[in-house]
C-alpha atoms as a PDB file:
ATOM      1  CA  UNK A   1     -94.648 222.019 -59.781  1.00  0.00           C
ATOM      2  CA  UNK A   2     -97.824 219.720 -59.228  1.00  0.00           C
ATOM      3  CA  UNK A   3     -99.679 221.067 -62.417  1.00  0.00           C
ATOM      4  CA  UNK A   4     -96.307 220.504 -64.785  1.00  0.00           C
ATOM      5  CA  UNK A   5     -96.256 216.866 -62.539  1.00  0.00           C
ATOM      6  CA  UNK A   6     -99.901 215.954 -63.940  1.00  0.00           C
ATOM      7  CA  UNK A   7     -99.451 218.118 -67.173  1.00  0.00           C
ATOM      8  CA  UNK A   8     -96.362 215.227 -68.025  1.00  0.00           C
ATOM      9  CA  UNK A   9     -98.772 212.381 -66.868  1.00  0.00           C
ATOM     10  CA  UNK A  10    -101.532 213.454 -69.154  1.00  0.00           C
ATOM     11  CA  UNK A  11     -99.231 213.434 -72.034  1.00  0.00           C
ATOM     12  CA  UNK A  12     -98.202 210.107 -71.008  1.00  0.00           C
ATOM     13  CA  UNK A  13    -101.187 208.721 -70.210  1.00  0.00           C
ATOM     14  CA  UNK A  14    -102.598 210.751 -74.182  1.00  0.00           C
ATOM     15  CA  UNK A  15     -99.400 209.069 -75.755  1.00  0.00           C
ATOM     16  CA  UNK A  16     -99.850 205.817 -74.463  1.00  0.00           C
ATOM     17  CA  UNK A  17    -103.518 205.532 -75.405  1.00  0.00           C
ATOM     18  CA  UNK A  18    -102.822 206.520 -79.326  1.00  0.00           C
ATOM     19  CA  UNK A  19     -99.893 203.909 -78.960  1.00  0.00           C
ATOM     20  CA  UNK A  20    -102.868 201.244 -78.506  1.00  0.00           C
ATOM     21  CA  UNK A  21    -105.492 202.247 -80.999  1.00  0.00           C
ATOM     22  CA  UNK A  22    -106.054 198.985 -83.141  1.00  0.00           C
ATOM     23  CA  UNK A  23    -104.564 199.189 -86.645  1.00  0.00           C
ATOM     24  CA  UNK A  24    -107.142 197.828 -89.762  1.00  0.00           C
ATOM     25  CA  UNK A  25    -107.891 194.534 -90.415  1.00  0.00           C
ATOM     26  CA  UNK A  26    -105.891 192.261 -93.023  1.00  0.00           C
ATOM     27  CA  UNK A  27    -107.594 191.335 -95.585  1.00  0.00           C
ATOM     28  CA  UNK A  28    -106.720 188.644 -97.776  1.00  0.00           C
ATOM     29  CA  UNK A  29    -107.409 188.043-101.872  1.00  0.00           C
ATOM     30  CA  UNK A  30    -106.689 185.241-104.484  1.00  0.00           C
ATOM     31  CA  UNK A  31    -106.198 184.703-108.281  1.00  0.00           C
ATOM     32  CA  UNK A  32    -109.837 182.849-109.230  1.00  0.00           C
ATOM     33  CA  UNK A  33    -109.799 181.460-112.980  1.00  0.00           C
ATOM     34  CA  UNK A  34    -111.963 183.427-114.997  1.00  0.00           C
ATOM     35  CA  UNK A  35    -112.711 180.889-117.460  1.00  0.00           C
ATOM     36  CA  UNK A  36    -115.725 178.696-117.217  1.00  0.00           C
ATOM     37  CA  UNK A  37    -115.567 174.963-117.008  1.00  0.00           C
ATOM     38  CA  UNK A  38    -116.105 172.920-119.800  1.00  0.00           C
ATOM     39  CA  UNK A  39    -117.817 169.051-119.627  1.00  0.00           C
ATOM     40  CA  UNK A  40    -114.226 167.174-118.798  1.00  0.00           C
ATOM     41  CA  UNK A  41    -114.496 165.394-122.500  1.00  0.00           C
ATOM     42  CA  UNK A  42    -110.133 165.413-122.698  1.00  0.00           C
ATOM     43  CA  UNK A  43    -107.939 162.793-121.354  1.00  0.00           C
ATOM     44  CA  UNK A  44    -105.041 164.893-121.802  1.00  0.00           C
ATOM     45  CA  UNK A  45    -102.585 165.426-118.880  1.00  0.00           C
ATOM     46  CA  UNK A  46    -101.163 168.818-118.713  1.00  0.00           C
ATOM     47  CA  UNK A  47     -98.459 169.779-115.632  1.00  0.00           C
ATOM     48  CA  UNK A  48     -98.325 173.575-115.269  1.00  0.00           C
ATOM     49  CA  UNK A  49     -95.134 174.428-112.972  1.00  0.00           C
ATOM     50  CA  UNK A  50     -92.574 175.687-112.545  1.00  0.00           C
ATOM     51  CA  UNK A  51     -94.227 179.558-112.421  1.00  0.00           C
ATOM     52  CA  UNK A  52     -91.217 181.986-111.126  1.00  0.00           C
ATOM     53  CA  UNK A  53     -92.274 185.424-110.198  1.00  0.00           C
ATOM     54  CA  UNK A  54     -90.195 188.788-109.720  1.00  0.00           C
ATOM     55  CA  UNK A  55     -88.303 188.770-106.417  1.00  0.00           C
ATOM     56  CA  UNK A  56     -90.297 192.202-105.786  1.00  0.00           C
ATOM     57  CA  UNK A  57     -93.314 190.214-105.538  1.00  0.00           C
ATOM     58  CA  UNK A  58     -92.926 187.224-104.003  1.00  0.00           C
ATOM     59  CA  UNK A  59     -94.113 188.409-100.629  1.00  0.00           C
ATOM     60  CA  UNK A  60     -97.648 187.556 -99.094  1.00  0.00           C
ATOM     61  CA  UNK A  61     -98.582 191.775 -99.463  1.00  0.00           C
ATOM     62  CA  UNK A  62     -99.640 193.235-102.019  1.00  0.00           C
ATOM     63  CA  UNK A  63     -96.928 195.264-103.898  1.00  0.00           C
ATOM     64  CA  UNK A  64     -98.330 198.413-105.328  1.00  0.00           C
ATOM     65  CA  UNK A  65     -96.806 200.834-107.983  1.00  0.00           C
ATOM     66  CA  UNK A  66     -97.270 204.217-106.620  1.00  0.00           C
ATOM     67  CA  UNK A  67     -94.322 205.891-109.412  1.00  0.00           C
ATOM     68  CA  UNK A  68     -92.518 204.805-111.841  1.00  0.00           C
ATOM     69  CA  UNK A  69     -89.918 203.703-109.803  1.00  0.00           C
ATOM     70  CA  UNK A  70     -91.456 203.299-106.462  1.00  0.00           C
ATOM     71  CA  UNK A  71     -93.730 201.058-105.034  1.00  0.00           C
ATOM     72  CA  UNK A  72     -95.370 200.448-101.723  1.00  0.00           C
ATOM     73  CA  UNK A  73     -95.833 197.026 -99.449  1.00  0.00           C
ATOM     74  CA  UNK A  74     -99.496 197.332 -98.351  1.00  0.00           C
ATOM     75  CA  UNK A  75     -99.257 195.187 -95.075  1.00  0.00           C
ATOM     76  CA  UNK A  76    -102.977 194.847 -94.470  1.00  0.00           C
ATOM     77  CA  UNK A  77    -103.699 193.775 -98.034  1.00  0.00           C
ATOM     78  CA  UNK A  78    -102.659 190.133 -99.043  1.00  0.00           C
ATOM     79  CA  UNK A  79    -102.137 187.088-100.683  1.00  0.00           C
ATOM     80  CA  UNK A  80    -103.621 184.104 -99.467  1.00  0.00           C
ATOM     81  CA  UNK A  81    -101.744 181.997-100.233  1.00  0.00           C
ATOM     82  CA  UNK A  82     -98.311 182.551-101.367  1.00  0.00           C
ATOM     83  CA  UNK A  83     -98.670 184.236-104.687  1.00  0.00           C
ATOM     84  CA  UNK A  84     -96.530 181.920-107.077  1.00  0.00           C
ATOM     85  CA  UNK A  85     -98.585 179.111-105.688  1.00  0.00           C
ATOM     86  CA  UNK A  86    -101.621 181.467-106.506  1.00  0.00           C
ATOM     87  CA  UNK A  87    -100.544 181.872-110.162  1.00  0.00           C
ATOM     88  CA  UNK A  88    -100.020 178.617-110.716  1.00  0.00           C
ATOM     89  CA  UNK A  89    -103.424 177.211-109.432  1.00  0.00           C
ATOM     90  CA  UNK A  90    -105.184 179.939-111.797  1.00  0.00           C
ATOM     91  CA  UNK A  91    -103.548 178.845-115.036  1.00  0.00           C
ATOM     92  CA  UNK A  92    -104.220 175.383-114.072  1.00  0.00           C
ATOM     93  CA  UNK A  93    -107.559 175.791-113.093  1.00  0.00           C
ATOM     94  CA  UNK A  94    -108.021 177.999-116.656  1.00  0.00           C
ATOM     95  CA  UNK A  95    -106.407 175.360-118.548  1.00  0.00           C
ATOM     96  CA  UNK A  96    -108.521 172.748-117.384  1.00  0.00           C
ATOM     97  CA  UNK A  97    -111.400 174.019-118.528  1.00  0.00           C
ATOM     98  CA  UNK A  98    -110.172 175.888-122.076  1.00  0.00           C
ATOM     99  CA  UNK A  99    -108.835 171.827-122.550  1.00  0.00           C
ATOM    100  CA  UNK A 100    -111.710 170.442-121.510  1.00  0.00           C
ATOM    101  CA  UNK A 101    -109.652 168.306-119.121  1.00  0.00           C
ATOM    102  CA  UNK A 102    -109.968 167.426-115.507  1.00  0.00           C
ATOM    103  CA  UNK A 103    -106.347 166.210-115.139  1.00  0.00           C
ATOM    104  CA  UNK A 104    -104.540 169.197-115.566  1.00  0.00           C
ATOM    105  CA  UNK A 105    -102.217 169.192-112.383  1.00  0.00           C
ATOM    106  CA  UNK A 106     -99.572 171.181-110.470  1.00  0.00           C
ATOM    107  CA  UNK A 107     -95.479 170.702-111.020  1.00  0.00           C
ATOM    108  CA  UNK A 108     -94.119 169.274-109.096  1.00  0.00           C
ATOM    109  CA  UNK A 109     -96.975 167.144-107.686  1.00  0.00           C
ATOM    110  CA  UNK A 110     -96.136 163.223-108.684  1.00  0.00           C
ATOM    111  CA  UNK A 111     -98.425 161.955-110.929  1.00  0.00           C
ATOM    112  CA  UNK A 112     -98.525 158.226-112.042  1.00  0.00           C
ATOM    113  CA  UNK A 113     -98.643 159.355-115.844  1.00  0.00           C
ATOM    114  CA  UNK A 114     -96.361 161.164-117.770  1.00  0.00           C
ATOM    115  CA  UNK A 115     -97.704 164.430-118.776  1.00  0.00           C
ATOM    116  CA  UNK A 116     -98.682 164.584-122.259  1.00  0.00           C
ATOM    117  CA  UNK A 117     -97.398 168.993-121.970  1.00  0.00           C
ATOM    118  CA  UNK A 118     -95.342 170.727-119.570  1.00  0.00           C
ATOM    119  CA  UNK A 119     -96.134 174.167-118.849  1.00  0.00           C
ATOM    120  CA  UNK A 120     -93.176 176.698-117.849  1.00  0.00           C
ATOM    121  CA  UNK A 121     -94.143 180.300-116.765  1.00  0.00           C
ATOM    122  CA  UNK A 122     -91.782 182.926-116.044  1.00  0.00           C
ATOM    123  CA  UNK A 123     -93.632 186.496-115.223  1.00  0.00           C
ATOM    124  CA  UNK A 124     -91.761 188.949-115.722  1.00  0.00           C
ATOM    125  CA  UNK A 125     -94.158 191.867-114.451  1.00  0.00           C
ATOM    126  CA  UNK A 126     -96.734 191.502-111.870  1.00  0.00           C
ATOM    127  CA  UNK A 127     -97.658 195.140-111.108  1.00  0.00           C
ATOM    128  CA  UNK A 128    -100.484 196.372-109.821  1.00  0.00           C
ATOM    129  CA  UNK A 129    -102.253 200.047-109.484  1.00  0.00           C
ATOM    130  CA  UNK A 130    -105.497 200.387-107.830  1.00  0.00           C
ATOM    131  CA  UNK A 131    -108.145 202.310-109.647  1.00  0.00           C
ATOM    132  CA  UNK A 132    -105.600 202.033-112.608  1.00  0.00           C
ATOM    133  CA  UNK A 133    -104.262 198.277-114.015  1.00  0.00           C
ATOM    134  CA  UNK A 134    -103.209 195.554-113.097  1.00  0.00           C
ATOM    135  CA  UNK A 135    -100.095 194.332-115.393  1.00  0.00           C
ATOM    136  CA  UNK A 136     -98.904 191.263-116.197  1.00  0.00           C
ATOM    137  CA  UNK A 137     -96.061 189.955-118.888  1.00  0.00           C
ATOM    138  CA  UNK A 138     -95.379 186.649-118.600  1.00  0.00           C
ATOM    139  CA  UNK A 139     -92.828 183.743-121.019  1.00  0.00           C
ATOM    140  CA  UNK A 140     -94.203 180.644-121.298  1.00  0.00           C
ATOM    141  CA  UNK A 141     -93.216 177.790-123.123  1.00  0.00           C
ATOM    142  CA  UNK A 142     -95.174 174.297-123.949  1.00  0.00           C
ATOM    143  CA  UNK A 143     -93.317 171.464-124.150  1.00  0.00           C
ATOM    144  CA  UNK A 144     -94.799 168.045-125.618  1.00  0.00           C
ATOM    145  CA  UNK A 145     -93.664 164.930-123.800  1.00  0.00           C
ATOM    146  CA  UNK A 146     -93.152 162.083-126.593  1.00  0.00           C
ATOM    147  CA  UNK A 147     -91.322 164.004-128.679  1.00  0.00           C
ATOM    148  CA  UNK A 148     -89.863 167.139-126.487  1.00  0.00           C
ATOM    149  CA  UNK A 149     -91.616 169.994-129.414  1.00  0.00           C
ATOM    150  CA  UNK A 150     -91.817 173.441-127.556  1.00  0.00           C
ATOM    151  CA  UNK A 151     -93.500 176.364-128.496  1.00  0.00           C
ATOM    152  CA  UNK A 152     -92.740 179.370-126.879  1.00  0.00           C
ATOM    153  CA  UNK A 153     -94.949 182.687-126.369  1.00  0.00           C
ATOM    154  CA  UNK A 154     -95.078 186.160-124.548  1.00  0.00           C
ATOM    155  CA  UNK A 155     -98.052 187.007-123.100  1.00  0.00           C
ATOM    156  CA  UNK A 156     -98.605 191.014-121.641  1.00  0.00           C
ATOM    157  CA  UNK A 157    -101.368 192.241-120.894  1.00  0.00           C
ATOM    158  CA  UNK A 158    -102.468 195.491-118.970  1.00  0.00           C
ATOM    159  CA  UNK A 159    -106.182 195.070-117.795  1.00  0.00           C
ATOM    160  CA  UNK A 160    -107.732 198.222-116.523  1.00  0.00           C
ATOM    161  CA  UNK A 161    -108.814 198.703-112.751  1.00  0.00           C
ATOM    162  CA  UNK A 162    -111.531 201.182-112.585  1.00  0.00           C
ATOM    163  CA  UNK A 163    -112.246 201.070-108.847  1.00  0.00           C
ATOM    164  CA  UNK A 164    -109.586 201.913-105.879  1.00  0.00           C
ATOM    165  CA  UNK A 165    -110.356 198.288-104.471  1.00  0.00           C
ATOM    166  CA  UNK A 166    -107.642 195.505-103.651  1.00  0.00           C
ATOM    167  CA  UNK A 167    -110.296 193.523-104.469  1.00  0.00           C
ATOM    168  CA  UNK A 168    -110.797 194.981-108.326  1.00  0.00           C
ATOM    169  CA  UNK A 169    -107.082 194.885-108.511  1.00  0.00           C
ATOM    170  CA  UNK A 170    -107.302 190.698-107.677  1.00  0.00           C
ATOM    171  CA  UNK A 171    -110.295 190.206-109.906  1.00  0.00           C
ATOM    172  CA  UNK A 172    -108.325 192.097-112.527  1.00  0.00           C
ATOM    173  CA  UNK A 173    -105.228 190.335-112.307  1.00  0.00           C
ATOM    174  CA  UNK A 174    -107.170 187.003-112.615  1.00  0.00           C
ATOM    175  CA  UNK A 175    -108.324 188.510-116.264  1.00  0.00           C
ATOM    176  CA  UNK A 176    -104.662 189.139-116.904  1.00  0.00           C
ATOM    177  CA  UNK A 177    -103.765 185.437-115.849  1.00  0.00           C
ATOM    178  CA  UNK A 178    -106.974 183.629-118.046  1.00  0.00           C
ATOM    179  CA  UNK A 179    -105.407 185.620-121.021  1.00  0.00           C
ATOM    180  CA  UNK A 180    -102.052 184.155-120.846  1.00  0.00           C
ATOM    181  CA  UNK A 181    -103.690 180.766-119.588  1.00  0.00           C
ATOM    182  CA  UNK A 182    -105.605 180.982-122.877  1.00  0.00           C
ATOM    183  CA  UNK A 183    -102.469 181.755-125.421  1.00  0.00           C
ATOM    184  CA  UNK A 184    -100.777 178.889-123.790  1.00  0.00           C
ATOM    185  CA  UNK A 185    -103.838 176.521-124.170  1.00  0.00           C
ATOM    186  CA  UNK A 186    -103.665 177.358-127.819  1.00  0.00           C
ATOM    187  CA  UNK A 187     -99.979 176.427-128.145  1.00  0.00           C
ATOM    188  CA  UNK A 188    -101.530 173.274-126.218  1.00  0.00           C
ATOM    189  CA  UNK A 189    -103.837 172.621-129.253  1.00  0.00           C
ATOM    190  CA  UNK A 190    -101.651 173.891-132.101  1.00  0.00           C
ATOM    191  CA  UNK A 191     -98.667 171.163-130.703  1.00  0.00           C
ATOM    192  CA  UNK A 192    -101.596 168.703-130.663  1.00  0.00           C
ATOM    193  CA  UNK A 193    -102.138 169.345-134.107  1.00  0.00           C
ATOM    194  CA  UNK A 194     -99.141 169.200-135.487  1.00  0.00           C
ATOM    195  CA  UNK A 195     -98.654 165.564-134.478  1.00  0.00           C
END
């Protein structure tokens, strides 16, 4: 009777200890513009908001595609910062320096001067697959403030991931986000011209 007595307790005592093994580190990633700054030679005013984001996504872990039609939350890799505020700093960091402009800001920040563009971004697919790519479609539309012009565009872009890292993954989404930042910096400069 004793040995089944301190058999039980050793299980206990086994169980308990695996129970209190530490679990991984978070670790924590952001969307950095991959564009280099340009001297600040514009004095245009561009607001860049608002940038919606799937529902799937909108959650500070990463969201990874692991089949067509399944994906995983990854709780000890995140955002951040909240990852619509994340996309939204990156095209207007991008923008700023594809404009050449230091007053590029974020919607819905008050501002003492009209905008001369509004930016509107609605992604439509922010998927990601490590040691794959990273996938991003996004609708934008420009919109000029004196006369209310718009030009619309689709930007999607699938920008390959060749290592297994979250942080290859980040890096390669913040391609994905300078290529749409730069299609909608063009619409910028084509509105511009057709003044």
């Amino acid at each position: 009777m004793r040995t089944r007595t301190g058999a039980a307790c050793a299980c206990l005592a086994l169980g308990l200890a695996a129970g209190c093994g530490t679990s991984p580190p978070s670790r924590f990633y952001t969307l950095n513009p991959t564009v280099a700054p340009a001297a600040a030679t514009s004095t245009l005013v561009v607001a860049v908001g608002p940038v919606t984001i799937p529902a799937v996504v909108d959650r500070p872990e990463f969201v990874v595609n692991t089949g067509p039609h399944e994906v995983k939350i990854d709780d000890f890799n995140r955002w951040a910062s909240p990852l619509q505020d994340n996309l939204t700093r990156a095209i207007a960091d991008n923008l700023s320096a594809v404009l050449g402009t230091s007053r590029v800001i974020r919607f819905p920040q008050p501002i003492a001067v009209e905008p001369d563009y509004r930016v509107v971004v609605e992604v439509r697919t922010f998927a990601s697959a490590p040691g794959e790519a990273a996938t991003f479609d996004a609708i934008w539309t420009v919109r000029r403030s004196k006369d209310g012009r718009t030009q619309t565009g689709r930007t999607a872009v699938r920008e390959p991931v060749a290592e297994k890292s979250y942080d290859a993954l980040a890096a390669a989404h913040s391609r994905a986000v300078a290529r749409a930042s730069q299609d909608i910096a063009e619409a910028i400069v084509a509105l511009q011209r057709a003044s």
